[in-house]
PDB file of N, CA and C in Angstrom:
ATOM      1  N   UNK A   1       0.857  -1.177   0.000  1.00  0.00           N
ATOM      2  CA  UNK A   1       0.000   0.000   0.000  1.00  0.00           C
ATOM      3  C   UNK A   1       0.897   1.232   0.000  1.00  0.00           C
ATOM      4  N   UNK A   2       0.707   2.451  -1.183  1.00  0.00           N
ATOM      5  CA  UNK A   2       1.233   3.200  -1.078  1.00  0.00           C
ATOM      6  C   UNK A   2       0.747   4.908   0.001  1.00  0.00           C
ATOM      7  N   UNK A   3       1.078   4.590   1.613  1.00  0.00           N
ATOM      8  CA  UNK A   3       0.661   6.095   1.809  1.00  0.00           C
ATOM      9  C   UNK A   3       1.714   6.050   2.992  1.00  0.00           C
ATOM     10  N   UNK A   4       1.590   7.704   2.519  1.00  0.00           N
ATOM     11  CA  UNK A   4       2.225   8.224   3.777  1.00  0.00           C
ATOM     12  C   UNK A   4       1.869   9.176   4.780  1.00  0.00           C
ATOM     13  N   UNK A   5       2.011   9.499   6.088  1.00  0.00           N
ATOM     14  CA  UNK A   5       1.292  10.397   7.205  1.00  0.00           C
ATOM     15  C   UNK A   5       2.651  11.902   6.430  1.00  0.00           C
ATOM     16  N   UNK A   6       1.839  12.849   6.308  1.00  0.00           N
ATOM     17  CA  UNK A   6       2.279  14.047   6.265  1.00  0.00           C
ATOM     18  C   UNK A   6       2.247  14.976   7.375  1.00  0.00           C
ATOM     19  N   UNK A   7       0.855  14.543   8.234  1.00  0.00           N
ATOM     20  CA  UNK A   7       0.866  15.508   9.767  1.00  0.00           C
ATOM     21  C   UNK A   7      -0.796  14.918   9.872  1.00  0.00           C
ATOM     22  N   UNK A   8      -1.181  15.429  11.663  1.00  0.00           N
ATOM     23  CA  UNK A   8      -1.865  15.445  11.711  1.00  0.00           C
ATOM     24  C   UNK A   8      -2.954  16.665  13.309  1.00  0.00           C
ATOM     25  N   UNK A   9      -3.871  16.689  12.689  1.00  0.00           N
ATOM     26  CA  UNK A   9      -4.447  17.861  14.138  1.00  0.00           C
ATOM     27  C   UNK A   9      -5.779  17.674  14.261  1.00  0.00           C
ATOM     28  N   UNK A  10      -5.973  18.433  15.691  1.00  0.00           N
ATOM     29  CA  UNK A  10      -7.278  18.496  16.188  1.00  0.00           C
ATOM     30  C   UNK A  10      -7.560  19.788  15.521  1.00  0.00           C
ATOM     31  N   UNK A  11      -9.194  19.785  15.252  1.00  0.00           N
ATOM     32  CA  UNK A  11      -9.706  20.707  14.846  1.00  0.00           C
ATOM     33  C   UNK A  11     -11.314  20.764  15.843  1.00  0.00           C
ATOM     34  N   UNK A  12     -11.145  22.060  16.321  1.00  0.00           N
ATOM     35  CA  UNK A  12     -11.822  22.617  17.485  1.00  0.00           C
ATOM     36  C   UNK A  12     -13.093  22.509  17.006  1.00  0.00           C
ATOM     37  N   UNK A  13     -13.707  23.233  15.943  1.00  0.00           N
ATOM     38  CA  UNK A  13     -15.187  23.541  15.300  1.00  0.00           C
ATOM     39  C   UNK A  13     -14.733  23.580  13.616  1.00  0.00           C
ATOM     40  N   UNK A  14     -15.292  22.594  12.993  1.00  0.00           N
ATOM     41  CA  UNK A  14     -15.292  22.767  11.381  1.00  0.00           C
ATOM     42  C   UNK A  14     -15.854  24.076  10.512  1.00  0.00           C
ATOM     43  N   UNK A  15     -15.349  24.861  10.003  1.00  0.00           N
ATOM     44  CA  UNK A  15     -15.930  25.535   9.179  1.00  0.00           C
ATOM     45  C   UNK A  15     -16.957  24.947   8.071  1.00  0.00           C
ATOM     46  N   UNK A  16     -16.810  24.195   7.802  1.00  0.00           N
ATOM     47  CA  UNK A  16     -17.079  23.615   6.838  1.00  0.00           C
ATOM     48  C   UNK A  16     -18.450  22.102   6.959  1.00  0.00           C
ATOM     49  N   UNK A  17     -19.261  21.584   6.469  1.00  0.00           N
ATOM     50  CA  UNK A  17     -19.899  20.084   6.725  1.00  0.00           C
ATOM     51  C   UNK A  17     -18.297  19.329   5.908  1.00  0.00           C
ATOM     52  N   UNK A  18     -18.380  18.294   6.186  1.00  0.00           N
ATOM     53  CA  UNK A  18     -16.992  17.474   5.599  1.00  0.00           C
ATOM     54  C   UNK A  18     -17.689  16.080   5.772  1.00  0.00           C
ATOM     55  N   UNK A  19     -17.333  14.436   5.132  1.00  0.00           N
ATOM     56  CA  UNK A  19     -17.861  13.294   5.437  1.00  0.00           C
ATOM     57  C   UNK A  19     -16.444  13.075   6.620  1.00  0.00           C
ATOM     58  N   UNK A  20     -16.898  11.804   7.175  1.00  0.00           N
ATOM     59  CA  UNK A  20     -16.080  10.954   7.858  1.00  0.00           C
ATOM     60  C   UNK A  20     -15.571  10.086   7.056  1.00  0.00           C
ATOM     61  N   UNK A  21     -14.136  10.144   6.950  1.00  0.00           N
ATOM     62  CA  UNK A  21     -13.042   8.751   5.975  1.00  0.00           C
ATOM     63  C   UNK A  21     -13.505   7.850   6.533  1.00  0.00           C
ATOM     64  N   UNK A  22     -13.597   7.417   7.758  1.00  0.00           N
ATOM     65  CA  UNK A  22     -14.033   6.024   8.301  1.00  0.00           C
ATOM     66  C   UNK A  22     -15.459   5.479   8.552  1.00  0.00           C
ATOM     67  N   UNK A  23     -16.376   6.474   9.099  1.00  0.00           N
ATOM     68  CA  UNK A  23     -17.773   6.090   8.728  1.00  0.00           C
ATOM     69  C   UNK A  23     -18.738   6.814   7.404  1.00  0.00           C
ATOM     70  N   UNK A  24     -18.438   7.638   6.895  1.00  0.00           N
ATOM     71  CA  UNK A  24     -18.523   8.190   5.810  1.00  0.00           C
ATOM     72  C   UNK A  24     -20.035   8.877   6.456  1.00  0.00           C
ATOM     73  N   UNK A  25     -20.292   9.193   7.337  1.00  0.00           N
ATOM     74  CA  UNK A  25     -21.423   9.934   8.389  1.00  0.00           C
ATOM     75  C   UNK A  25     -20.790  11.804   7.916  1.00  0.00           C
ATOM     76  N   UNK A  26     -22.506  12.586   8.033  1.00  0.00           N
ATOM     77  CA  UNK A  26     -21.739  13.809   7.585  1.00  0.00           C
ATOM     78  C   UNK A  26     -21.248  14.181   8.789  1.00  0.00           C
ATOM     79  N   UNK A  27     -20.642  15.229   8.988  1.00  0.00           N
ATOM     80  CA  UNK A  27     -20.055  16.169  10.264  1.00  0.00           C
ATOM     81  C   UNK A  27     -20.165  17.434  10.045  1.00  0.00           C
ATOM     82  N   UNK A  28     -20.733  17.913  11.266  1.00  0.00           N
ATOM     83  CA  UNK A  28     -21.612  19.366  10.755  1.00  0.00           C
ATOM     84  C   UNK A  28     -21.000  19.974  11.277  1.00  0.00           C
ATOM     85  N   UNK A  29     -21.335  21.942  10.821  1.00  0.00           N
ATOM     86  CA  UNK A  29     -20.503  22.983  10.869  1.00  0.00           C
ATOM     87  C   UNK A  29     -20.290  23.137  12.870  1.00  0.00           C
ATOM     88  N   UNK A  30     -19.249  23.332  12.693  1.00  0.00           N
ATOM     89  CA  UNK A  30     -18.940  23.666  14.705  1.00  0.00           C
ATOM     90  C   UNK A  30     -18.405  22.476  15.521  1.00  0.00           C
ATOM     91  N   UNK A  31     -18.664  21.176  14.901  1.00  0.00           N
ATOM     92  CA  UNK A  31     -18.234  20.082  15.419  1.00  0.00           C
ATOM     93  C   UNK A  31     -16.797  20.019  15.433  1.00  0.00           C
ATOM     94  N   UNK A  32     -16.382  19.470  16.176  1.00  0.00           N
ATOM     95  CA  UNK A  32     -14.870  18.951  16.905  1.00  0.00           C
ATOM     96  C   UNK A  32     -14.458  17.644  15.559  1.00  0.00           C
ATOM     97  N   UNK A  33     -13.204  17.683  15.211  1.00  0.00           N
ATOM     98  CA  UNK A  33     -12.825  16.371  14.357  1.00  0.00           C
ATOM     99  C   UNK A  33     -10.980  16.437  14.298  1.00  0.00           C
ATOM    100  N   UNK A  34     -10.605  14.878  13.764  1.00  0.00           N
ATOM    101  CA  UNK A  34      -9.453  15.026  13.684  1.00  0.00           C
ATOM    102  C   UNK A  34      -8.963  14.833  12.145  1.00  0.00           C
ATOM    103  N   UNK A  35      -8.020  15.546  11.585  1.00  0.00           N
ATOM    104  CA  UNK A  35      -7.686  15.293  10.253  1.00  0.00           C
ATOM    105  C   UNK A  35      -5.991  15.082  10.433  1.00  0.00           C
ATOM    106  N   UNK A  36      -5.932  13.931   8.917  1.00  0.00           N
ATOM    107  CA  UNK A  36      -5.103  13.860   8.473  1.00  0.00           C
ATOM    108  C   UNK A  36      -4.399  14.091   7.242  1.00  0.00           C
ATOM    109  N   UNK A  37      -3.244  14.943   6.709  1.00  0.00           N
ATOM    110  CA  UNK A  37      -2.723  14.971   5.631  1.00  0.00           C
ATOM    111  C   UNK A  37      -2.226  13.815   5.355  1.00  0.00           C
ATOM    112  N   UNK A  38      -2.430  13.445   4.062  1.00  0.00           N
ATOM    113  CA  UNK A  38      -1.743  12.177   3.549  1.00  0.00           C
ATOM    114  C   UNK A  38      -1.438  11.991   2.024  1.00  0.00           C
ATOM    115  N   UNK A  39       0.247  11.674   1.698  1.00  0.00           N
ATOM    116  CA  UNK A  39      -0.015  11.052   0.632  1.00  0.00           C
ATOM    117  C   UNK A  39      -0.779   9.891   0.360  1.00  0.00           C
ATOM    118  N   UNK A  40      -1.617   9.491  -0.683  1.00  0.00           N
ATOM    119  CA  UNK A  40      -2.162   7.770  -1.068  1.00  0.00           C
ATOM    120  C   UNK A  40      -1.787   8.060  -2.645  1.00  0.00           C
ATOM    121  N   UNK A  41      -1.459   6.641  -2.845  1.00  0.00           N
ATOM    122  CA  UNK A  41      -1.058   6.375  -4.482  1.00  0.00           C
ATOM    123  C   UNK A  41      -0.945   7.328  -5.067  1.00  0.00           C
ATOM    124  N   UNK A  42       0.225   8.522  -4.579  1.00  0.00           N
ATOM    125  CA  UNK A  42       0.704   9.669  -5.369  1.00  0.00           C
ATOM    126  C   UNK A  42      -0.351  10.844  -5.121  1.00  0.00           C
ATOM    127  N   UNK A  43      -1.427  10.504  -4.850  1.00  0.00           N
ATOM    128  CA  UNK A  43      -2.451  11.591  -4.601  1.00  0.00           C
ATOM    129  C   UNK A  43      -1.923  12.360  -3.071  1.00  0.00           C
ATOM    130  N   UNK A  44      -1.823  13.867  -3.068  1.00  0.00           N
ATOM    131  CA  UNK A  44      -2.049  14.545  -1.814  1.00  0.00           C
ATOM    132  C   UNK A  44      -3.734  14.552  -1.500  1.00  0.00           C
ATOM    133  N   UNK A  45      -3.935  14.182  -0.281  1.00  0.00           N
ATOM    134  CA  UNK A  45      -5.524  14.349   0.764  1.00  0.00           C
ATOM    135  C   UNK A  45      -5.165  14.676   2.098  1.00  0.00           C
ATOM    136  N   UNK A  46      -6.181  15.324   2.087  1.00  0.00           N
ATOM    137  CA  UNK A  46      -7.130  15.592   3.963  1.00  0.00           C
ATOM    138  C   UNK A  46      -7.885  14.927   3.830  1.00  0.00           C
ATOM    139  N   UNK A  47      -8.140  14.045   5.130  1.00  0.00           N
ATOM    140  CA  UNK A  47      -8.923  13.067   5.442  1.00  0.00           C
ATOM    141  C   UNK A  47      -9.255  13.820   6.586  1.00  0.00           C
ATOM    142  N   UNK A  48     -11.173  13.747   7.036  1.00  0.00           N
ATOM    143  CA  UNK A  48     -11.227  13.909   8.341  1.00  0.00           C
ATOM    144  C   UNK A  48     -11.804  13.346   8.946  1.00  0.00           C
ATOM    145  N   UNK A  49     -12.007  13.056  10.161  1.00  0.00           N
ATOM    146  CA  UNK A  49     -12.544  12.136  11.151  1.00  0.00           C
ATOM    147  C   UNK A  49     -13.131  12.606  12.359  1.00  0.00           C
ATOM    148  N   UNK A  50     -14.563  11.858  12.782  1.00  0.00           N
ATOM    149  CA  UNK A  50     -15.197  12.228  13.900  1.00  0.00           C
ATOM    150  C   UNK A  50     -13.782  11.729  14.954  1.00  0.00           C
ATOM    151  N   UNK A  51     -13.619  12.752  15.758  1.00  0.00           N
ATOM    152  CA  UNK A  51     -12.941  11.900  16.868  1.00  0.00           C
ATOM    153  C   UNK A  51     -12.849  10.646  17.288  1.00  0.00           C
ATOM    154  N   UNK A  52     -14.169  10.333  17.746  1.00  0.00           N
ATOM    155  CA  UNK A  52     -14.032   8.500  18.244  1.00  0.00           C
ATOM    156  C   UNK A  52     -13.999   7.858  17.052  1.00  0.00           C
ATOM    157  N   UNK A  53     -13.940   8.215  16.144  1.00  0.00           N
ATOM    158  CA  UNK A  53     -13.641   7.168  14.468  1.00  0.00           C
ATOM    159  C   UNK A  53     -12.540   7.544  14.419  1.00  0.00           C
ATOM    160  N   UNK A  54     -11.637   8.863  14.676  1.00  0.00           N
ATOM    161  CA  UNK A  54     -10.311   8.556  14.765  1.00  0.00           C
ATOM    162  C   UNK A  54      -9.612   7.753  15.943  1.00  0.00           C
ATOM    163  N   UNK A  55      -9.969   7.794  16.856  1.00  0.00           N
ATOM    164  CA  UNK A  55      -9.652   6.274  17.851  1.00  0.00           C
ATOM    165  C   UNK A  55      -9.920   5.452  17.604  1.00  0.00           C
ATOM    166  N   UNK A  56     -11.203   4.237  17.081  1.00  0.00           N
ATOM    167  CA  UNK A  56     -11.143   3.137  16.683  1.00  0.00           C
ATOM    168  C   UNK A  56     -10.392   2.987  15.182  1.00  0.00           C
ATOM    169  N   UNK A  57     -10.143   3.957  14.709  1.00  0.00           N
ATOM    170  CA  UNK A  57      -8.758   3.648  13.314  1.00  0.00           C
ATOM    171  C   UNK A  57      -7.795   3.432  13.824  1.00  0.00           C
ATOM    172  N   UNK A  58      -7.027   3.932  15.081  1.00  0.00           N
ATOM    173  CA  UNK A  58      -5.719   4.316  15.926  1.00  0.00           C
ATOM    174  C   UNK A  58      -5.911   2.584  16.267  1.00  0.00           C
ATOM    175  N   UNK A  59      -6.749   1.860  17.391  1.00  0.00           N
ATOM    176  CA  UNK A  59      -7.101   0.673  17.645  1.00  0.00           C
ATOM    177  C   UNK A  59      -6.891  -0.335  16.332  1.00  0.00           C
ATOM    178  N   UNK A  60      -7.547  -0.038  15.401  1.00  0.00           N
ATOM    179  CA  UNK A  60      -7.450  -1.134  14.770  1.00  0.00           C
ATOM    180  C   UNK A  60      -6.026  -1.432  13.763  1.00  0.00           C
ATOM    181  N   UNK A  61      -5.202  -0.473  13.725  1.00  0.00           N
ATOM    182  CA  UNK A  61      -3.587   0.048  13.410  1.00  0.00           C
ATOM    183  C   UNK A  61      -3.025  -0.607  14.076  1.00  0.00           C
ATOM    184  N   UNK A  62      -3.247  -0.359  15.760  1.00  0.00           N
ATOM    185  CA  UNK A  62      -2.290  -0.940  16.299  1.00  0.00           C
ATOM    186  C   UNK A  62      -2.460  -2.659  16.428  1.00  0.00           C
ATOM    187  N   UNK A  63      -3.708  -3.061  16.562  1.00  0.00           N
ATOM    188  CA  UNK A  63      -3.897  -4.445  17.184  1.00  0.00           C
ATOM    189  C   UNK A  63      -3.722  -5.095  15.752  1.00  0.00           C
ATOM    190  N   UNK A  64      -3.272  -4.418  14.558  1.00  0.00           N
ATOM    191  CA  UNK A  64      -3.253  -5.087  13.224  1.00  0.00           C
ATOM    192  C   UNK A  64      -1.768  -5.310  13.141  1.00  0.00           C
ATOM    193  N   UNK A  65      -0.854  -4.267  14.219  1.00  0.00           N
ATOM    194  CA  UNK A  65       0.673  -4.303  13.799  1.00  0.00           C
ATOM    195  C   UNK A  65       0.880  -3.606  12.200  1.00  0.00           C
ATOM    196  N   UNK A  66       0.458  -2.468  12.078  1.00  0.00           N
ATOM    197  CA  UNK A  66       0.901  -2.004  10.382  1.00  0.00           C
ATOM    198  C   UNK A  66      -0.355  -1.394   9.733  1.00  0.00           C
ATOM    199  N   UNK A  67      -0.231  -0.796   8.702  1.00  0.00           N
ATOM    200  CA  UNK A  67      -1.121  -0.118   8.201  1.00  0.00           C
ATOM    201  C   UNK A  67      -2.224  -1.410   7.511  1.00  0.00           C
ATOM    202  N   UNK A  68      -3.581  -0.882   7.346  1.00  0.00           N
ATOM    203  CA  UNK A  68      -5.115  -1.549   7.031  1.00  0.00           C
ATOM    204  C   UNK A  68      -5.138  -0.838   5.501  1.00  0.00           C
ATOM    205  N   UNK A  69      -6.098  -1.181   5.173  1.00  0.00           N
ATOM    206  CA  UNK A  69      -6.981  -1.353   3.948  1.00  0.00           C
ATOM    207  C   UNK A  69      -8.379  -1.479   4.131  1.00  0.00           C
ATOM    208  N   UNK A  70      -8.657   0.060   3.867  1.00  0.00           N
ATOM    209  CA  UNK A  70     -10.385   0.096   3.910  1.00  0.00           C
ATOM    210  C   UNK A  70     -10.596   1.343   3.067  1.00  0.00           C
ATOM    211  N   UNK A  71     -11.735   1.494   3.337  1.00  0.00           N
ATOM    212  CA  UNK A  71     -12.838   2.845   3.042  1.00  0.00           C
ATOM    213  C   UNK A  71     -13.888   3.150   2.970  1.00  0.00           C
ATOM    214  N   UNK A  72     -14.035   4.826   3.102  1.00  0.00           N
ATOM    215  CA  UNK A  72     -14.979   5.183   3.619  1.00  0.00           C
ATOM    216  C   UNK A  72     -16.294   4.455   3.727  1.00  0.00           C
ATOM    217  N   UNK A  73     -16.629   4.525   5.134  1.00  0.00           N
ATOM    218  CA  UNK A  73     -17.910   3.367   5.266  1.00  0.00           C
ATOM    219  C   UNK A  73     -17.753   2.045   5.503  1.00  0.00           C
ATOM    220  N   UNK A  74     -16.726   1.630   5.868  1.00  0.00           N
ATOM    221  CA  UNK A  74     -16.614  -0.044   5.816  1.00  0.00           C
ATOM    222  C   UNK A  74     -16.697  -0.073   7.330  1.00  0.00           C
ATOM    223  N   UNK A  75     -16.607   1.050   8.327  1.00  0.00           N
ATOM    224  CA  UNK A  75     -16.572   1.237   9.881  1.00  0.00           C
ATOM    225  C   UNK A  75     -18.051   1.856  10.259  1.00  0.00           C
ATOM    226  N   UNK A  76     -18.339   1.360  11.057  1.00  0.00           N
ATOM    227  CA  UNK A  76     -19.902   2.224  11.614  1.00  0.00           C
ATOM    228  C   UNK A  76     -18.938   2.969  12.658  1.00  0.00           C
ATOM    229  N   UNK A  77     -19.550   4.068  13.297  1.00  0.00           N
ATOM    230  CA  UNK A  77     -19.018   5.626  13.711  1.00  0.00           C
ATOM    231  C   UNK A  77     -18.513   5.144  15.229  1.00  0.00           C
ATOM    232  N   UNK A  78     -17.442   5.240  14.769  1.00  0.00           N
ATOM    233  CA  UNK A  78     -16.533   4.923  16.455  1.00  0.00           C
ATOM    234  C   UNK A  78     -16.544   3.793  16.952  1.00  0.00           C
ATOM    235  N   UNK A  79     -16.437   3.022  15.423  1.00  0.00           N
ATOM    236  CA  UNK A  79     -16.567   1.365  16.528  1.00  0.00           C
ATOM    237  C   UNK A  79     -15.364   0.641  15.451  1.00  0.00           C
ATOM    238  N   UNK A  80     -14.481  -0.369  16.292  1.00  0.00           N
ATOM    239  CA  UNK A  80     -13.464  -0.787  15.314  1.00  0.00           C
ATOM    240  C   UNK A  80     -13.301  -2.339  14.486  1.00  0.00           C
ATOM    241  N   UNK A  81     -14.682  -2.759  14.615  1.00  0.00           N
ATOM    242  CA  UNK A  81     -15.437  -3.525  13.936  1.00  0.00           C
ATOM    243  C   UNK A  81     -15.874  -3.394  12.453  1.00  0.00           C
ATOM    244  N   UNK A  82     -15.487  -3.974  11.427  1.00  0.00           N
ATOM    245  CA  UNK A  82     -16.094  -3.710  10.226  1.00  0.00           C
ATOM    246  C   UNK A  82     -17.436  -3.730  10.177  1.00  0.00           C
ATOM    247  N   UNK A  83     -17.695  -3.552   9.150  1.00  0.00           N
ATOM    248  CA  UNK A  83     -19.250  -3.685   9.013  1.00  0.00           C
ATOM    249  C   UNK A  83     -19.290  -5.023   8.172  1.00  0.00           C
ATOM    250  N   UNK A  84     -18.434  -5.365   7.502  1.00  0.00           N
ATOM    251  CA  UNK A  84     -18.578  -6.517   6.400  1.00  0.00           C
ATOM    252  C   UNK A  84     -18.312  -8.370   7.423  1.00  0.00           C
TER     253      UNK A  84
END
């Protein structure tokens, strides 16, 4: 898999509605989230994430030992259980 972490931060209140990378749920203007810059397959992205969907991604990273293979939607919202 080609990606790499470029950085990452908390973001206090969104300007913006944005989806969730991991539950693909919307996230509305003022809400709290965490994003990540990332290269994937040569592409630059921001990815962002409800908080507790960025902890059960963090969980399922580590108890995997190494980077996963998914997307958007394959996680219901803050849980580190697939859906499939």
């Amino acid at each position: 898999m080609d990606f790499r972490l470029l950085s990452n931060c908390h973001i206090r209140a969104l300007r913006k509605e944005k989806f969730c990378i991991w539950c693909a749920e919307k996230m509305e203007i003022g809400s709290s989230a965490k994003s990540e810059t990332v290269i994937f397959h040569d592409e630059f992205r921001v990815q962002y994430f409800h908080e507790e969907c960025f902890d059960a991604m963090k969980q399922v990273v580590k108890e995997s030992n190494g980077p996963i293979e998914w997307g958007p939607g394959d996680y219901r919202r803050g849980c580190a259980e697939s859906r499939a």
